[in-house]
Protein backbone atom coordinates (compact mmCIF):
# COMPACT_ATOMS: atom_id res chain seq x y z
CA UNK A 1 16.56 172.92 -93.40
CA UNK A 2 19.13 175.74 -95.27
CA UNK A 3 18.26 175.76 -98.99
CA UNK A 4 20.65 176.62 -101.56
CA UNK A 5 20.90 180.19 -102.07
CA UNK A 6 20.57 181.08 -105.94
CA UNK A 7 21.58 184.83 -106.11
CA UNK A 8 21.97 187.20 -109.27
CA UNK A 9 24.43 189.46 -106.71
CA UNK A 10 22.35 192.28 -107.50
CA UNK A 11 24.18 195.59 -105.69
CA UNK A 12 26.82 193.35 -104.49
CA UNK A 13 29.97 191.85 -106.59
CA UNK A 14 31.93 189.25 -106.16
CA UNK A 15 34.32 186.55 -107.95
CA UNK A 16 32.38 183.34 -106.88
CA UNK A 17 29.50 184.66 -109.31
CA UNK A 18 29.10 184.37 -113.56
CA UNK A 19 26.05 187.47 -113.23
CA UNK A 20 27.40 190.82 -113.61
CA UNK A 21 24.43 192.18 -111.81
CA UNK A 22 24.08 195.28 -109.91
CA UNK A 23 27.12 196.91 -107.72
CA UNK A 24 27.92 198.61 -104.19
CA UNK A 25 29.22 195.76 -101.86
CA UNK A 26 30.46 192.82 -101.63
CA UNK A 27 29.58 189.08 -101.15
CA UNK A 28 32.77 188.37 -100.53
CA UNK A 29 31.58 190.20 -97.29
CA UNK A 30 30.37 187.18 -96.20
CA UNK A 31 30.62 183.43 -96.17
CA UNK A 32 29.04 180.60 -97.38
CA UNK A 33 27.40 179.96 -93.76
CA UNK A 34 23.66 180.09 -93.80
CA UNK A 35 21.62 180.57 -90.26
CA UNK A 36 18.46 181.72 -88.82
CA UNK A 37 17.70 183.97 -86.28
CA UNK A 38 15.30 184.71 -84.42
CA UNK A 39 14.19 188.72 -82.74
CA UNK A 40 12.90 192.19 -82.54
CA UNK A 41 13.63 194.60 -85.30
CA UNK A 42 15.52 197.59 -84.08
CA UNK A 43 15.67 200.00 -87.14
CA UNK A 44 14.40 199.61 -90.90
CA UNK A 45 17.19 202.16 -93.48
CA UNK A 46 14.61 201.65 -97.06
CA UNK A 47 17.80 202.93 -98.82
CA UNK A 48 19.77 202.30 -102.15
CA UNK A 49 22.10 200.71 -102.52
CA UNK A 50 20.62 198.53 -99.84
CA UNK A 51 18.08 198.36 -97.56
CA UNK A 52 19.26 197.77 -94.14
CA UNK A 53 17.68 196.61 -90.87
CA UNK A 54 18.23 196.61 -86.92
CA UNK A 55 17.45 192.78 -85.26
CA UNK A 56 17.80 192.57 -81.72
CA UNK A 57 18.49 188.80 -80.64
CA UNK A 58 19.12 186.83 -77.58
CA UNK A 59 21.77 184.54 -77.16
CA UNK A 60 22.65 181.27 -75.56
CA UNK A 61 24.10 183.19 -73.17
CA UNK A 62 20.66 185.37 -72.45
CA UNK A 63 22.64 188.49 -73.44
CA UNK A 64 20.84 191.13 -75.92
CA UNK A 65 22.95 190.95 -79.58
CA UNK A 66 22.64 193.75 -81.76
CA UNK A 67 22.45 192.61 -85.20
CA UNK A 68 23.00 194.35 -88.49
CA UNK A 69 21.12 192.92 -91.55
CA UNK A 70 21.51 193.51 -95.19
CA UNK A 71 19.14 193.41 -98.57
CA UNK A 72 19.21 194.65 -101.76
CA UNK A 73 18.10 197.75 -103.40
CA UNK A 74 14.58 199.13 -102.91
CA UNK A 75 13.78 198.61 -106.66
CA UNK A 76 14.34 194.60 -106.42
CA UNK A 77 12.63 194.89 -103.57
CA UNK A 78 9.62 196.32 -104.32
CA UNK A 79 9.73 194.31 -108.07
CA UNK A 80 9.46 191.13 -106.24
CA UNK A 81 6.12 192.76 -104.00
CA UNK A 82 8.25 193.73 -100.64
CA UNK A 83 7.42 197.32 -99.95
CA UNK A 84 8.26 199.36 -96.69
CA UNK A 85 4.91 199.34 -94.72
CA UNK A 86 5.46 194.98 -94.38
CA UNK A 87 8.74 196.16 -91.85
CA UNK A 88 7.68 197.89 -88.61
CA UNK A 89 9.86 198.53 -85.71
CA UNK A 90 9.47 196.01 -82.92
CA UNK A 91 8.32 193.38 -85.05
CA UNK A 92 9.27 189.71 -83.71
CA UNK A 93 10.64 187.95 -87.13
CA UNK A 94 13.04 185.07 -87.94
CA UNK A 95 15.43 185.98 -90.81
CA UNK A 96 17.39 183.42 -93.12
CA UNK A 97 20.96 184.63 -94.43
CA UNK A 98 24.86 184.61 -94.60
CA UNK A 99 26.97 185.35 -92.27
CA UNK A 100 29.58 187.90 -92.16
CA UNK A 101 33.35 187.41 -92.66
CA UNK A 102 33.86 190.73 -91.36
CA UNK A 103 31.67 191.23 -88.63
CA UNK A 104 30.45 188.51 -85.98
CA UNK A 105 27.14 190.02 -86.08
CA UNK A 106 26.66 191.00 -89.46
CA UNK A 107 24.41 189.34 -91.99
CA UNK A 108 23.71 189.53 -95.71
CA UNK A 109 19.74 188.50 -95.28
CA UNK A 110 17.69 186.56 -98.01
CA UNK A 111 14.61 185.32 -96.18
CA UNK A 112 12.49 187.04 -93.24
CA UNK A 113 9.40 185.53 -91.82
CA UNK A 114 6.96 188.15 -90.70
CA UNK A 115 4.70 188.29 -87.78
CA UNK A 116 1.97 187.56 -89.93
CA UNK A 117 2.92 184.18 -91.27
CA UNK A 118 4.21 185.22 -94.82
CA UNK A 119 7.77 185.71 -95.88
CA UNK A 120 9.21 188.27 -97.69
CA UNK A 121 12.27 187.70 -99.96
CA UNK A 122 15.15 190.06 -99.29
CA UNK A 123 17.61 189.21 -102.00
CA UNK A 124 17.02 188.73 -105.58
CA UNK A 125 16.06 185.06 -107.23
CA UNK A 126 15.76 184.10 -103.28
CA UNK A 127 12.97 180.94 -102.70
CA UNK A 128 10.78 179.92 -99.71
CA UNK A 129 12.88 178.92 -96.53
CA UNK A 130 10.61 178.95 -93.68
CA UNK A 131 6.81 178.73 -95.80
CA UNK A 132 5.04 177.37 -98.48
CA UNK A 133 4.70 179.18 -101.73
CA UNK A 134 1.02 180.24 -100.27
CA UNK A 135 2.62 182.15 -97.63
CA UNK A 136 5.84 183.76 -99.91
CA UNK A 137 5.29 187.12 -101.04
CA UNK A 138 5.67 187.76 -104.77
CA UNK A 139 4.63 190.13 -107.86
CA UNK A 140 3.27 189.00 -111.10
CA UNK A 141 4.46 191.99 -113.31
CA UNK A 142 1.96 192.26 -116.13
CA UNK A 143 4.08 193.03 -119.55
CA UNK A 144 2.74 196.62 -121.22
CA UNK A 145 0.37 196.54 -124.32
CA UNK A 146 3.66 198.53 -125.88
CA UNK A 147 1.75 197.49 -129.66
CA UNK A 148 -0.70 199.58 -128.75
CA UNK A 149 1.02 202.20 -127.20
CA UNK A 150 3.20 202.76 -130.29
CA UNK A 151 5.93 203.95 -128.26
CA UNK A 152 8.95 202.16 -130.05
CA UNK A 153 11.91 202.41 -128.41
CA UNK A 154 10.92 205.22 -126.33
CA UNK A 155 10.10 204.52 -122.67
CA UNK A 156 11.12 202.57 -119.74
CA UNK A 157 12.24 198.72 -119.84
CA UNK A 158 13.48 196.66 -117.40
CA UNK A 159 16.31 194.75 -118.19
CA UNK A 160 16.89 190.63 -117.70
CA UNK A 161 20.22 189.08 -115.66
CA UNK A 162 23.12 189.20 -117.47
CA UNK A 163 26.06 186.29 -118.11
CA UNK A 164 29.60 187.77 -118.13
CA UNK A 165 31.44 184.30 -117.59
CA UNK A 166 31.83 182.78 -121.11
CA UNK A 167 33.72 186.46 -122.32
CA UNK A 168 37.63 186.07 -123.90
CA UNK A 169 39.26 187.56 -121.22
CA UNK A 170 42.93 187.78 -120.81
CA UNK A 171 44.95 185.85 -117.98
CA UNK A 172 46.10 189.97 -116.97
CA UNK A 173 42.83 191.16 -116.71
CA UNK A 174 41.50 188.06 -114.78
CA UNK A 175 44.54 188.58 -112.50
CA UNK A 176 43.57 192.13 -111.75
CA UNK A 177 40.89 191.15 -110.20
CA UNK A 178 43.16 190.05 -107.38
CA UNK A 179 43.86 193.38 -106.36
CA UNK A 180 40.70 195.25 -106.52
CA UNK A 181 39.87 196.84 -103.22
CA UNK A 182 36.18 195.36 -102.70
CA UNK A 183 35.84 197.13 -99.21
CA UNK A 184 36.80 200.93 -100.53
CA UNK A 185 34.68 200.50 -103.46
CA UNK A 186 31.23 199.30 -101.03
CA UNK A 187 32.16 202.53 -99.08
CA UNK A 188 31.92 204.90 -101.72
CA UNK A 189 28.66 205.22 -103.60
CA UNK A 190 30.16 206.28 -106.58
CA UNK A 191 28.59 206.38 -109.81
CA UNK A 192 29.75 204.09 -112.33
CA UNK A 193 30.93 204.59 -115.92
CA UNK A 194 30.36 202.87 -119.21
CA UNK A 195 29.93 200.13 -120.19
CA UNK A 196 28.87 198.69 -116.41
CA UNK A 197 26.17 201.00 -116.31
CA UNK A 198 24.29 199.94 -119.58
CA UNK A 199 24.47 196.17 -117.65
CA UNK A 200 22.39 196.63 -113.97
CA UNK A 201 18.84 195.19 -113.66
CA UNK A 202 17.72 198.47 -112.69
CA UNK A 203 15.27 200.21 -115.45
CA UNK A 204 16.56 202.43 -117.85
CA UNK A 205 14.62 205.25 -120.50
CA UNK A 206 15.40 206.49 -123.75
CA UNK A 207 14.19 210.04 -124.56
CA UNK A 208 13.58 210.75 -127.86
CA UNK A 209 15.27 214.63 -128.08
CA UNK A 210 15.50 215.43 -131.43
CA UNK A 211 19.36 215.84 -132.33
CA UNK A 212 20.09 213.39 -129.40
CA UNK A 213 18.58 210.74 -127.64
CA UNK A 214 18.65 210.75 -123.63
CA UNK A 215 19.01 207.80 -121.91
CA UNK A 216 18.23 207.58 -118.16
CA UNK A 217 19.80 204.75 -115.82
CA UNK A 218 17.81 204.76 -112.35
CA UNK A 219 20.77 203.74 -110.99
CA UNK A 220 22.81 206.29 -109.79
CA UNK A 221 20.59 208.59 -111.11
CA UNK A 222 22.91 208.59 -114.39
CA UNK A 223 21.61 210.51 -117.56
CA UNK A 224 23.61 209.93 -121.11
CA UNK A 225 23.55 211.62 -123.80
CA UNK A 226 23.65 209.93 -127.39
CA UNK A 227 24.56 211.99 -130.45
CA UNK A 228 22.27 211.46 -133.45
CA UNK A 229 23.68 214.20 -135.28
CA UNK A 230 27.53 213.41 -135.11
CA UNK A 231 29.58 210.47 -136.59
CA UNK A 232 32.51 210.70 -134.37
CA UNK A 233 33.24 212.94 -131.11
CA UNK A 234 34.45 216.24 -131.78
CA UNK A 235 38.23 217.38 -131.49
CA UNK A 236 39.31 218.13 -128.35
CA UNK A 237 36.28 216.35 -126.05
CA UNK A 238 37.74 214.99 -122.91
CA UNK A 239 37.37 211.50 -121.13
CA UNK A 240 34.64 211.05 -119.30
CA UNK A 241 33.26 208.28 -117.26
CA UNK A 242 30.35 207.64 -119.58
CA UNK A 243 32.59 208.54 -122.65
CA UNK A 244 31.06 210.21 -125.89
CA UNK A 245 28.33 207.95 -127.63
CA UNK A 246 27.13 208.62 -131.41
CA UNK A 247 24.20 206.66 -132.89
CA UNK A 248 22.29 205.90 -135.93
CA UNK A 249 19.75 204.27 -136.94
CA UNK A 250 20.52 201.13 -138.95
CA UNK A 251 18.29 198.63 -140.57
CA UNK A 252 15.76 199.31 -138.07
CA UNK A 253 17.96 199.04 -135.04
CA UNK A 254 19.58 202.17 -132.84
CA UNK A 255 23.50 201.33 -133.28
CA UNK A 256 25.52 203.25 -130.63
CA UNK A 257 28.93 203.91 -130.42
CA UNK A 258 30.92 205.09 -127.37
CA UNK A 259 34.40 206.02 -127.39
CA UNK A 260 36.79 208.28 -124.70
CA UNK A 261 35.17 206.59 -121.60
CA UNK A 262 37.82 206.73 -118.27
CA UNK A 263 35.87 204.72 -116.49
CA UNK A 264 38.60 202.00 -114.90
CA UNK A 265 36.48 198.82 -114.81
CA UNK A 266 34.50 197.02 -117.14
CA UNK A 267 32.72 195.21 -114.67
CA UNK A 268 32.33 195.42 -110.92
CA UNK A 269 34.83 192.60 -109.39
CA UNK A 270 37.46 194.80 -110.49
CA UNK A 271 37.79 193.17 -114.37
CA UNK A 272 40.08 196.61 -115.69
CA UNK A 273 39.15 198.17 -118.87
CA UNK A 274 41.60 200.29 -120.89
CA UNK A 275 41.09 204.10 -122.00
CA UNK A 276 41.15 203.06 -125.74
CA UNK A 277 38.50 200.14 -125.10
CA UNK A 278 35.43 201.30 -128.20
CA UNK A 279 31.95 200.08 -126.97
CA UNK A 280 29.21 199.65 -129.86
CA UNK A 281 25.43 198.61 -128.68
CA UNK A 282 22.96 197.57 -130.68
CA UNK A 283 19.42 197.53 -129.50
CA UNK A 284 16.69 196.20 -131.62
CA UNK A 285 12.83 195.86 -130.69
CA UNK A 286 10.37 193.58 -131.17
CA UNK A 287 7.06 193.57 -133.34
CA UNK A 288 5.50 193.86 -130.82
CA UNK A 289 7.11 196.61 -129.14
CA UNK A 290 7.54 194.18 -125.72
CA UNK A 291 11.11 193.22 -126.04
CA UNK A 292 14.44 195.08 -126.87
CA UNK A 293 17.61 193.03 -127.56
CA UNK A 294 20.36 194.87 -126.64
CA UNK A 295 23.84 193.30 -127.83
CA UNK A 296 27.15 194.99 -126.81
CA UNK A 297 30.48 194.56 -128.31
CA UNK A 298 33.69 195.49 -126.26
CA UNK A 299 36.90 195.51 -128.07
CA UNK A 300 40.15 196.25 -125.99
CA UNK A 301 42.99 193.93 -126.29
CA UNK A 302 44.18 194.03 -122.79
CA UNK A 303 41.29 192.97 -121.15
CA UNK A 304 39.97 190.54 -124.34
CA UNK A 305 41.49 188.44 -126.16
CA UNK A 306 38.78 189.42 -129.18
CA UNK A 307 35.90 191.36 -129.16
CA UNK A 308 33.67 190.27 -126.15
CA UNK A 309 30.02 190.43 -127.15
CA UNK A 310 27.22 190.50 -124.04
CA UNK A 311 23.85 189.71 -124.94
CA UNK A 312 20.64 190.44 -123.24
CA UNK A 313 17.20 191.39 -123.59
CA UNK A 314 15.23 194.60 -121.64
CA UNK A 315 11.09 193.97 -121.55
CA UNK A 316 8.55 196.67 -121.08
CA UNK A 317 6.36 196.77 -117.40
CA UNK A 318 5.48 199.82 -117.32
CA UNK A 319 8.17 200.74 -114.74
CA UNK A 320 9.11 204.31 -114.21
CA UNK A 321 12.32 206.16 -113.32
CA UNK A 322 12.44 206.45 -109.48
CA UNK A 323 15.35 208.26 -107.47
CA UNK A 324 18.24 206.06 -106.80
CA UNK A 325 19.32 208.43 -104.12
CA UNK A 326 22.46 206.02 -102.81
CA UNK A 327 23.52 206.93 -99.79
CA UNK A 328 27.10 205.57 -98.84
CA UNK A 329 27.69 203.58 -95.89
């Protein structure tokens, strides 16, 4: 029986999705055809932006097909409990997925059942194809007693999924979209700009540095630098892909505001963003130090037809900052 497949397209984009989630390839990569398979793993790659594996099948024919399976990135991996050592090479496994548009032996993999009768999820908000839910492998993340830690604002949070559908854009920014090269951006590996980069489910740190506040995006590996001592860029500062962020503490919340960012796209199925679009985020935490709301305002008139406002919340695990490390296809 083929379940639907609920995804958040974490480290993939694609048009047929409202979740602006994480970013490298492409579900438009593959189709809307779900199958199982059944073989031998070949090779396990436990790499960003995803993990990828070898599966050696059989046909009807009785001829040996060399398959090439994708996941997600190690962090929603290992969130949902699927580390590294459950994958060994020469494992017999059945695997659950879509297939390829692009490559007759290509898959984008959701489900695998392992030799030892439990199945590990492979893409984020996947559910139980081939078990029960006493067999599917999962983590119960414990939140962080941040009250007692007195911490404030200052340490790691993981962020929740993110809703981009509802925003005001224009009919000439949903139309450039169209032409968005979805293939030369999943070869790439490039590290993204602002404000995409604020919006990934991967965790992120603020640094408390005196005359500026770090913040630190595992994804990519990006580091940004907020002015606390500055009202406005100074003369002169060039574009850059993160821009030039001031903040300021107001009525308890750290208001942020980023101007001079070159980055091209405000989101990653190719939505454009203009060089003169003025970002302003607003993150505000909770009594008890478990939750920060984060709410982002976008104004540029070509790709909005107002200010778009995003809203979402980050909660505090406990993660830490690993190395994103992406490696490019």
């Amino acid at each position: 029986m083929h379940r639907s497949l609920g995804y958040s397209l974490l480290g993939v984009c694609a048009l047929l999705t409202p979740l602006f989630a994480l970013a490298h390839h492409s579900v438009a990569f593959y189709s809307n055809d779900k199958t199982e398979l059944a073989g031998k793993i070949t090779n396990v790659d436990w790499r960003n932006p995803h993990i990828q594996f070898g599966l050696q099948t059989v046909g009807a024919d009785g001829k040996e097909v060399a398959w090439k399976l994708e996941s997600s990135a190690i962090f929603l991996r290992e969130k949902d409990g699927v580390t590294r050592d459950l994958f060994q090479v020469g494992d017999e496994v059945k695997v659950f997925g879509r297939l390829s548009s692009h490559d007759s032996t290509a898959m984008l993999v959701t489900n695998m059942l392992l030799p030892d009768g439990r199945e590990a999820p492979l893409w984020p908000n996947s559910t139980a194809h081939f078990v029960g839910p006493d067999k599917w492998i999962t983590a119960h993340a414990e939140l962080a007693d941040a009250a007692a830690e007195n911490r404030g604002i200052f340490r790691v949070w993981r962020p929740n999924e993110t809703s981009l559908a509802a925003l005001p854009y224009t009919d000439a920014a949903i139309a450039a979209r169209r032409s968005f090269d979805l293939l030369a951006a999943a070869a790439r590996c490039e590290p993204e700009g602002m404000p995409r980069i604020m919006l990934t489910l991967f965790p992120y740190e603020f640094v408390d540095r005196g005359t500026d506040i770090l913040v630190r995006a595992q994804i990519y590996d990006t580091e940004r630098v907020i002015h606390m001592d500055r009202t406005a860029p100074p003369p002169g500062e060039p574009r850059s892909k993160l821009g030039y962020s001031v903040g300021e503490w107001r009525d308890g919340a750290l208001v942020i505001q980023t101007r001079l960012a070159n980055w091209p796209y405000f989101d990653q199925i190719g939505t454009p963003i203009g060089p003169d679009a003025t970002f302003t985020e607003r993150y505000k935490l909770s009594a008890d130090q478990r939750r920060l709301d984060l709410e982002l305002t976008v104004v540029d008139a070509a790709t909005f037809k107002a200010p778009a406002v995003v809203k979402t919340s980050w909660l505090a695990y406990g993660d830490t900052i690993e190395r994103y490390d992406c490696r490019a296809r």
